[in-house]
N, C-alpha and C. Protein backbone atom coordinates (compact mmCIF):
# COMPACT_ATOMS: atom_id res chain seq x y z
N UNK A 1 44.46 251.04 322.32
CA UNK A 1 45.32 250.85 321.19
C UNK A 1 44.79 249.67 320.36
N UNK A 2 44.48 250.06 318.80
CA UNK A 2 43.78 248.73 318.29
C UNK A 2 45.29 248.25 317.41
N UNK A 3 44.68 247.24 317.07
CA UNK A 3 46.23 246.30 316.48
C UNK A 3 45.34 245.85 314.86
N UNK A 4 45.75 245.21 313.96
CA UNK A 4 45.70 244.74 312.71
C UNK A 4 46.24 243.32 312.48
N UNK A 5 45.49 242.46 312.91
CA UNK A 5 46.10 240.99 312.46
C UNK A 5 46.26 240.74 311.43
N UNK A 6 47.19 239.89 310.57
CA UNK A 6 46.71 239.08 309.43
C UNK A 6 46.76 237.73 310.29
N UNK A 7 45.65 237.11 309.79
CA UNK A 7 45.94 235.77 309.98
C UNK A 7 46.46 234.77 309.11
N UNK A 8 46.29 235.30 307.36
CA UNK A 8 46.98 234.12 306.71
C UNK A 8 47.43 235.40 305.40
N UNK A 9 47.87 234.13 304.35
CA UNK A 9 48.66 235.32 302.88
C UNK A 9 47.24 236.83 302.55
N UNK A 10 47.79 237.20 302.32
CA UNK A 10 47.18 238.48 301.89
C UNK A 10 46.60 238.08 300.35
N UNK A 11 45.38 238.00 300.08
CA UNK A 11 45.25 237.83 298.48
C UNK A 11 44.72 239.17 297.60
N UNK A 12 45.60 239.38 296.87
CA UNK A 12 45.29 240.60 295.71
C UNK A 12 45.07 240.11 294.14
N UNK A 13 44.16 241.15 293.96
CA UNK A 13 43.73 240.52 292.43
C UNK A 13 45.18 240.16 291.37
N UNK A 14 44.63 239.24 290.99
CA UNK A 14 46.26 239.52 289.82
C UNK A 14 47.12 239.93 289.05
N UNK A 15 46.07 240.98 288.54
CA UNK A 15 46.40 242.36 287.92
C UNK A 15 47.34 243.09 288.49
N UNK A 16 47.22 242.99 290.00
CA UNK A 16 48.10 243.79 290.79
C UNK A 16 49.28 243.48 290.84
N UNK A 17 49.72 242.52 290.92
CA UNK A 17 51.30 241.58 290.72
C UNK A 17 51.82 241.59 289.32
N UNK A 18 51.05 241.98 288.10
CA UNK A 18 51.84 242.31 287.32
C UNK A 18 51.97 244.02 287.12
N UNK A 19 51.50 244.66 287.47
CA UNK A 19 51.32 246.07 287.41
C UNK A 19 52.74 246.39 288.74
N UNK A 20 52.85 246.06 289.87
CA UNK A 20 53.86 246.13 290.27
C UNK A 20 55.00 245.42 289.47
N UNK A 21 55.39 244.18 289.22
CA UNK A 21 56.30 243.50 288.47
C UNK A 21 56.75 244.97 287.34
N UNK A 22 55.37 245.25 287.09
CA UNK A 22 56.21 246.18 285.48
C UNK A 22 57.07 247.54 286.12
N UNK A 23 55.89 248.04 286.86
CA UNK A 23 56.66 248.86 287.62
C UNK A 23 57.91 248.99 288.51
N UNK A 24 58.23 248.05 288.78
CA UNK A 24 59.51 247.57 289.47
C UNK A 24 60.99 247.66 288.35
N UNK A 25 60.28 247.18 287.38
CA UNK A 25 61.70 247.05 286.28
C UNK A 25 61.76 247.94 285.97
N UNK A 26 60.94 248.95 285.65
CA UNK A 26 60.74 250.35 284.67
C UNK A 26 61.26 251.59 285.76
N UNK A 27 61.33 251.60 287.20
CA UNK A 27 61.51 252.26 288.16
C UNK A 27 63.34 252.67 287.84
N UNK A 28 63.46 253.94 287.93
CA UNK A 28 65.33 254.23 288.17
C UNK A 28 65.23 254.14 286.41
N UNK A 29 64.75 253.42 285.30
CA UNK A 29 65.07 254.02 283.62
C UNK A 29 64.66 254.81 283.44
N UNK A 30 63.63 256.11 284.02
CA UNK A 30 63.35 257.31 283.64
C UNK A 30 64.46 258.69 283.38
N UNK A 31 64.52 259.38 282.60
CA UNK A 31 65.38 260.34 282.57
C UNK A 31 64.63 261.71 282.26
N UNK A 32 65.32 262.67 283.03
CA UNK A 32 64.75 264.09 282.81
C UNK A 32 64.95 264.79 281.59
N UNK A 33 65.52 264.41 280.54
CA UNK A 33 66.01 264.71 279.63
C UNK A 33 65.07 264.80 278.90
N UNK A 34 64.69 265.48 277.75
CA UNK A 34 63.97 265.34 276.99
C UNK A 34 63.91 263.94 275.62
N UNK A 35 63.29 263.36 275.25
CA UNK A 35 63.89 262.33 274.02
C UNK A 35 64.37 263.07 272.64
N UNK A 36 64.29 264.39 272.56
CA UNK A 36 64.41 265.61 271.45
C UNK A 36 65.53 266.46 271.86
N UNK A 37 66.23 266.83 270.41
CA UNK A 37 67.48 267.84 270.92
C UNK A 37 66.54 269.20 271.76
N UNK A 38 67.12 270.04 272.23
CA UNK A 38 66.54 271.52 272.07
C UNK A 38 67.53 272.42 271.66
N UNK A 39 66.96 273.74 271.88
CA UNK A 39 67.79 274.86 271.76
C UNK A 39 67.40 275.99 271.65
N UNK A 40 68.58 277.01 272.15
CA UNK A 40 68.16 278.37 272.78
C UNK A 40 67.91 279.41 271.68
N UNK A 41 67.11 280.15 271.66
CA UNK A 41 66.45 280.87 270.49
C UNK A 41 66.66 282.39 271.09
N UNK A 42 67.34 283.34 270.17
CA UNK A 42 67.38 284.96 270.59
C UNK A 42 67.14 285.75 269.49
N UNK A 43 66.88 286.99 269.39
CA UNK A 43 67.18 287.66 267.69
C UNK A 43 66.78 289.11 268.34
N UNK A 44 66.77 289.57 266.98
CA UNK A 44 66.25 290.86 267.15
C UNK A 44 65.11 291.30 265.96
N UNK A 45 64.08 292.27 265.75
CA UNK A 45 62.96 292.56 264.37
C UNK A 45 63.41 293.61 263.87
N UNK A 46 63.36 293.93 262.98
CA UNK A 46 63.49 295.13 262.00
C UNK A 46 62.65 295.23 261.23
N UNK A 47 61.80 296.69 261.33
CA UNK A 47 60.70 297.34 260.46
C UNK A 47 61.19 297.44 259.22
N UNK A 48 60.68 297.48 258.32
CA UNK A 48 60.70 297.55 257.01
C UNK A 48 61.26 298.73 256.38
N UNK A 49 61.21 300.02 257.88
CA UNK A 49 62.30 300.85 256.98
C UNK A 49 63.79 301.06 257.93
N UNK A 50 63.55 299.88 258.41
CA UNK A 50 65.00 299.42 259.40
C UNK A 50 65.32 299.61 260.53
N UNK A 51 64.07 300.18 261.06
CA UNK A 51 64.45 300.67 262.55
C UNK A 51 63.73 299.23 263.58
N UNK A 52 65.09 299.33 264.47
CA UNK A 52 64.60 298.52 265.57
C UNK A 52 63.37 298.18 266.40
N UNK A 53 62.72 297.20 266.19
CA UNK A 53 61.13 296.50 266.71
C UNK A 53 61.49 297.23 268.70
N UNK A 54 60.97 297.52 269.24
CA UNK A 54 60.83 298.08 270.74
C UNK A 54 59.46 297.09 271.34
N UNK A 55 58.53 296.96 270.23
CA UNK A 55 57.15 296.28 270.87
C UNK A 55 57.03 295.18 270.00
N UNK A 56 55.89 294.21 270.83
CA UNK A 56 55.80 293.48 269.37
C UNK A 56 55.72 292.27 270.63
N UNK A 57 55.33 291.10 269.47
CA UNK A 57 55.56 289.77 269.93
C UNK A 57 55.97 288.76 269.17
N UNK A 58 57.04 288.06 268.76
CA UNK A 58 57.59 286.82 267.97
C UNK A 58 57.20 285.69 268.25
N UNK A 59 56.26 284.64 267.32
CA UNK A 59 56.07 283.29 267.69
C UNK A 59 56.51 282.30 266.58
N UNK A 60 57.26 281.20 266.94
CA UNK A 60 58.18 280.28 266.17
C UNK A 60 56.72 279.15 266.54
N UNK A 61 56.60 278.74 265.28
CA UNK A 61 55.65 277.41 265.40
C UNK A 61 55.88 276.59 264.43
N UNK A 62 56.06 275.19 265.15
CA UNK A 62 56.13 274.20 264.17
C UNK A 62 55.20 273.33 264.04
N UNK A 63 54.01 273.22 263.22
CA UNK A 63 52.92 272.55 263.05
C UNK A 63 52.92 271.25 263.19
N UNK A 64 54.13 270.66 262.31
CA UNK A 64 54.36 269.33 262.40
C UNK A 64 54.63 268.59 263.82
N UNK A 65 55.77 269.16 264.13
CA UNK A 65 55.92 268.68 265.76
C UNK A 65 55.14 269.22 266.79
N UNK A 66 54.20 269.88 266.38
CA UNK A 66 53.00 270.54 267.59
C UNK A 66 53.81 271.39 268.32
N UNK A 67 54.48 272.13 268.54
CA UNK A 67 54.99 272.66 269.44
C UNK A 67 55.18 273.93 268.60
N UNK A 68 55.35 275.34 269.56
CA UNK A 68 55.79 276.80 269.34
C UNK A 68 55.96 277.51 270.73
N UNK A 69 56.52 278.46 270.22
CA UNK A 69 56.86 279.44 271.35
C UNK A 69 56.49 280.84 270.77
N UNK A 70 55.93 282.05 272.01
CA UNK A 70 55.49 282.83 271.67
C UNK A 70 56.54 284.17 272.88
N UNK A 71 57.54 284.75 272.11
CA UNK A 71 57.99 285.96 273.04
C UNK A 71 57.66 287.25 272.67
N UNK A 72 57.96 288.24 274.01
CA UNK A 72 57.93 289.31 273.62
C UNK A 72 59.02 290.07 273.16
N UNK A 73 58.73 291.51 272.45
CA UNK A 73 60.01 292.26 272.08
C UNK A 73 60.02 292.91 273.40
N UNK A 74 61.25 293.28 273.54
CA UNK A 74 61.75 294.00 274.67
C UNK A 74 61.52 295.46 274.50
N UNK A 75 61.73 296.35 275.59
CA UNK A 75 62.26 297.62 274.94
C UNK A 75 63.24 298.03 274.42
N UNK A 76 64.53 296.77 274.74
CA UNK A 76 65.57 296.83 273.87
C UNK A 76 65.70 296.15 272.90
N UNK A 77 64.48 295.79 272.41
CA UNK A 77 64.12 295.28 270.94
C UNK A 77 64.99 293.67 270.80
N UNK A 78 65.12 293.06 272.00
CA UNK A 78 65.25 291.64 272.03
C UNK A 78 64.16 290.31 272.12
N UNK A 79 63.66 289.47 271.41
CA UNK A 79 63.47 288.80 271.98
C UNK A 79 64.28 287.38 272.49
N UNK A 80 63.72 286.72 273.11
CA UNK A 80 64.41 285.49 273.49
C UNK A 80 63.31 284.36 274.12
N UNK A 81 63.60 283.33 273.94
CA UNK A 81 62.81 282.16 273.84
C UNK A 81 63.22 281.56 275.58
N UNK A 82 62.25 281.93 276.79
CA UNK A 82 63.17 281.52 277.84
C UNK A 82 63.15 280.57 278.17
N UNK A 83 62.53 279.39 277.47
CA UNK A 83 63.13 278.16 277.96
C UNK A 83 63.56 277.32 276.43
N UNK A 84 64.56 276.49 276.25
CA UNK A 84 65.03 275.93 275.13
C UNK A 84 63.72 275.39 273.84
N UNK A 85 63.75 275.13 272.90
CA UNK A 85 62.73 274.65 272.12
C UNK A 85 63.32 274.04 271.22
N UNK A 86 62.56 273.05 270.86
CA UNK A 86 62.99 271.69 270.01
C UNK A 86 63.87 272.04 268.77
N UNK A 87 64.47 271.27 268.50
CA UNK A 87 65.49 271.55 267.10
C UNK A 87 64.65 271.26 266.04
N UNK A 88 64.44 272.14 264.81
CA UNK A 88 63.82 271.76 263.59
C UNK A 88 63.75 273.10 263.04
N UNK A 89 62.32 272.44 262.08
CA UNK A 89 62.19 274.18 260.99
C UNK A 89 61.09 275.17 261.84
N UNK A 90 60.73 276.08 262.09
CA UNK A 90 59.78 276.99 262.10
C UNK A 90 59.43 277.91 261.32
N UNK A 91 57.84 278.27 261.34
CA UNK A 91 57.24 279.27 260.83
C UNK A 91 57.67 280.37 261.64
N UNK A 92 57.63 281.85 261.31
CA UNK A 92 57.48 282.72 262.22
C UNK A 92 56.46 283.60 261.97
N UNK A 93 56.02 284.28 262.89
CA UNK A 93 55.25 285.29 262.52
C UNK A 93 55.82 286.90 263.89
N UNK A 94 55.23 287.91 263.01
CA UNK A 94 55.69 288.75 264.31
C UNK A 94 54.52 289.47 264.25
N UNK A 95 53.77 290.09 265.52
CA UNK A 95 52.56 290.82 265.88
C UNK A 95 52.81 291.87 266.59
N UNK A 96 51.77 292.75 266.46
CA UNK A 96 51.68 293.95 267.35
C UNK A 96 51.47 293.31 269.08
N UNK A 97 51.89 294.52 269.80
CA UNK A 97 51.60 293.96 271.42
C UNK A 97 50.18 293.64 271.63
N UNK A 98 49.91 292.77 272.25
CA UNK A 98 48.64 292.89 272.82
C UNK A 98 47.98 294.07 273.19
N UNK A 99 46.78 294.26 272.92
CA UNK A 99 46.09 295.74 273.46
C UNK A 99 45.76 295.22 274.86
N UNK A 100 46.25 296.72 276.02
CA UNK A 100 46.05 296.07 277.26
C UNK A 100 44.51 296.86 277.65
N UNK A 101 44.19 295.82 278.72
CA UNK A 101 43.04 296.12 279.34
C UNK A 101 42.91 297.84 279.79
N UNK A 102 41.67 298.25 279.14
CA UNK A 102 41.42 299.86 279.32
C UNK A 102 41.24 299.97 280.98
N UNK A 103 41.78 300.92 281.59
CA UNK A 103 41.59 301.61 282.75
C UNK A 103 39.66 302.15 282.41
N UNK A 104 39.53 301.98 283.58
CA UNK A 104 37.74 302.83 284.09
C UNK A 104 38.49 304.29 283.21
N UNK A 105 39.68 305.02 283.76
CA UNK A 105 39.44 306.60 283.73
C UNK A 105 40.44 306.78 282.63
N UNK A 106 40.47 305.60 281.48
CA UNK A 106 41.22 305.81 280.63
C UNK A 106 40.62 307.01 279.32
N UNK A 107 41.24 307.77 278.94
CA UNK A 107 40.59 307.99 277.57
C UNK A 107 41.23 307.55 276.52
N UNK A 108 40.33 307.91 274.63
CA UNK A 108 40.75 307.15 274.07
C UNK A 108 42.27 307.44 273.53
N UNK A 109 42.84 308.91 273.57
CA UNK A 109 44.06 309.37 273.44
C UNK A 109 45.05 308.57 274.29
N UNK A 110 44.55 307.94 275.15
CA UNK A 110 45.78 307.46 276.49
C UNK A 110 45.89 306.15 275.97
N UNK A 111 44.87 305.40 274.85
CA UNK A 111 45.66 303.96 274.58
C UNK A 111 46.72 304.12 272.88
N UNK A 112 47.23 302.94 273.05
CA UNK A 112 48.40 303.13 272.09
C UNK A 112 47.40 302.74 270.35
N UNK A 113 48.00 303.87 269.75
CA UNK A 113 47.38 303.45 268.50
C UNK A 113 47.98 302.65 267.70
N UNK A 114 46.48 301.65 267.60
CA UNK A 114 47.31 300.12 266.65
C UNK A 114 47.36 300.38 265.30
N UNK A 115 47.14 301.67 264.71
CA UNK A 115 47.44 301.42 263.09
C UNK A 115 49.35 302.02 263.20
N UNK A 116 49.67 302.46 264.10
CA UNK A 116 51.22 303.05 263.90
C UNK A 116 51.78 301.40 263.63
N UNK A 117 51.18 300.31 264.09
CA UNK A 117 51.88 299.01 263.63
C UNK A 117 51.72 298.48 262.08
N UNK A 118 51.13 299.26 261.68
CA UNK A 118 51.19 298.75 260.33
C UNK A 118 52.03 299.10 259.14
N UNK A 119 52.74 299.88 259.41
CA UNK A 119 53.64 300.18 258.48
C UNK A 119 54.95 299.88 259.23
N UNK A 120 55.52 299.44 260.59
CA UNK A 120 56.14 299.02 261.59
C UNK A 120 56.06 297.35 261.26
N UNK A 121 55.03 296.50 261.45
CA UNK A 121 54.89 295.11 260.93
C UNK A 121 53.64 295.08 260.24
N UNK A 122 54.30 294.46 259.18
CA UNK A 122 53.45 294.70 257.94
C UNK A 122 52.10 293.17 258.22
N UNK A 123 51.03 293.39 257.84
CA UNK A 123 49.90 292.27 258.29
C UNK A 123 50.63 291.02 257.27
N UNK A 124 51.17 290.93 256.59
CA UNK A 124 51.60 289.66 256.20
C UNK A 124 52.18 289.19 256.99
N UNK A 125 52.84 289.64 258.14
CA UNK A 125 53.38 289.04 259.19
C UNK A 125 52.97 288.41 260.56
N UNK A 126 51.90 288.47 260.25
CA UNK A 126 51.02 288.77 261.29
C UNK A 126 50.09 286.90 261.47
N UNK A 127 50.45 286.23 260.11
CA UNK A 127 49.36 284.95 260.51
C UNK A 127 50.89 283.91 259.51
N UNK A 128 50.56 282.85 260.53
CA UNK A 128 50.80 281.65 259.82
C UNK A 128 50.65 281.22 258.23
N UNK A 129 49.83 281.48 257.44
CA UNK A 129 49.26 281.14 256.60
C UNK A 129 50.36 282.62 255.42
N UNK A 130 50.11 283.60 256.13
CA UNK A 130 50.51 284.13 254.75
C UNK A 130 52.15 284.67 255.13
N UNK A 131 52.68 284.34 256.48
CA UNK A 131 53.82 284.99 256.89
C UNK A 131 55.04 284.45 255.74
N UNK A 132 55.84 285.69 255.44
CA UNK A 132 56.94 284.79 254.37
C UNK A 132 57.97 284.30 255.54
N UNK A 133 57.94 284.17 256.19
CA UNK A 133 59.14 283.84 257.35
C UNK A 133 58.64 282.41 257.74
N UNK A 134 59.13 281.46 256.71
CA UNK A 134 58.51 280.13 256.59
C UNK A 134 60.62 279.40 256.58
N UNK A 135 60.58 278.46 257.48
CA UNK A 135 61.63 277.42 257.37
C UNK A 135 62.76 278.12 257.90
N UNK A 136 62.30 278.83 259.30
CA UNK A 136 63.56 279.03 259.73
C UNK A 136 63.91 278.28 260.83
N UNK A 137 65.60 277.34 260.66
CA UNK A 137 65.79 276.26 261.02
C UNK A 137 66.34 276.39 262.53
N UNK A 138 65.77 276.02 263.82
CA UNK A 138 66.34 276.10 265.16
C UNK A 138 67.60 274.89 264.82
N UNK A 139 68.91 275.45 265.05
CA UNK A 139 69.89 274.20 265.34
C UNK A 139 70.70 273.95 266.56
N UNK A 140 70.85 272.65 267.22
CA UNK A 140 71.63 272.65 268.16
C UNK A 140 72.52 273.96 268.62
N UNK A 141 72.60 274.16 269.88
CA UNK A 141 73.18 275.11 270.40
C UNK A 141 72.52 276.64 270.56
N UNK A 142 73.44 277.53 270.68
CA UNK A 142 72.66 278.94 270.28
C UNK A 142 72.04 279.32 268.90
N UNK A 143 71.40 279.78 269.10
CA UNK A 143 70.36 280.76 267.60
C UNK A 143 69.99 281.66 267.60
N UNK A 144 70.56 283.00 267.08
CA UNK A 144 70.60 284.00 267.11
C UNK A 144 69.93 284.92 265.88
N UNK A 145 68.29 285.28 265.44
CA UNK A 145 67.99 285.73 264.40
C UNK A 145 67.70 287.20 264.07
N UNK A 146 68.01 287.40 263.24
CA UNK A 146 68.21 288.70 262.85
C UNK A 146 66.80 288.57 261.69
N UNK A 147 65.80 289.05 262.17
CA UNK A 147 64.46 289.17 260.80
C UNK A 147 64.23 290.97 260.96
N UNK A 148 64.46 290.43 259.46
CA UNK A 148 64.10 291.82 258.63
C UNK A 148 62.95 291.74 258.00
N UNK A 149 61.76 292.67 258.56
CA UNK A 149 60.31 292.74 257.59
C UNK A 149 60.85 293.52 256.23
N UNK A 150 59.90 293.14 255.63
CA UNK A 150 59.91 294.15 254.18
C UNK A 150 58.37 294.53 254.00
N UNK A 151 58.76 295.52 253.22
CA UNK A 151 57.30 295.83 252.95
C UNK A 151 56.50 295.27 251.23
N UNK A 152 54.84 295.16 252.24
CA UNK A 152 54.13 294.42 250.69
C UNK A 152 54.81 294.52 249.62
């Protein structure tokens, strides 16, 4: 059995005694909270000749505060934001689904054709830059949006 003497004070650089000191006071003021309101984001899309979005993907981005969120449409043509997101203005944009990875024994009839999205979401909707769905405001509490595309 080996043992560990000290024989006299322990000396540590000095750096170290204030780096604990700070840490000591600052210990137990942390909070899980965010320093920013949030809030819960839901809606539904509508094609341009009014029928309910089924596919698709909705992304709220706010450039300024760096932050966005990107959901999918449901098949019941919902999306929803599943974890809360900051209170302010957003851009939106809405996109076709991702094209999924081709199967080996796929043919080309068996993948989904991406021009049926274009008259479904119109390409102005499609980028930041030219989307008209500019300044829509997340506010405390629930948010519930109802976007209607139009066409060019």
């Amino acid at each position: 059995m080996s043992r560990i003497l000290f024989t006299g004070p322990v000396s540590l650089p000095s750096g170290v005694y204030s780096l604990l000191l700070f840490g000591l006071m600052f210990a137990g003021c942390s909070s899980n909270a965010p320093p920013y309101s949030t809030a819960a984001v839901q809606g539904k899309v509508f094609a341009p000749n009014g029928e309910l979005l089924t596919e698709g993907e909705v992304t709220f981005t706010a450039p300024e505060m760096g932050v966005g969120a990107t959901m999918p449409i449901t098949a019941e043509g919902t999306f929803v934001v599943p974890a809360d997101i900051r209170v302010g203005k957003y851009i939106v944009t809405v996109t076709p689904p991702p094209i999924p990875p081709m199967d080996p024994g796929a043919t080309k009839s068996s993948l989904p054709d991406p021009k049926r999205f274009d008259t479904l979401i119109p390409k102005v909707y499609r980028k930041e830059l030219t989307t008209p769905l500019k300044d829509y405001e997340v506010k405390q509490g629930d948010n519930n949006f109802e976007i209607k595309l139009q066409s060019p």
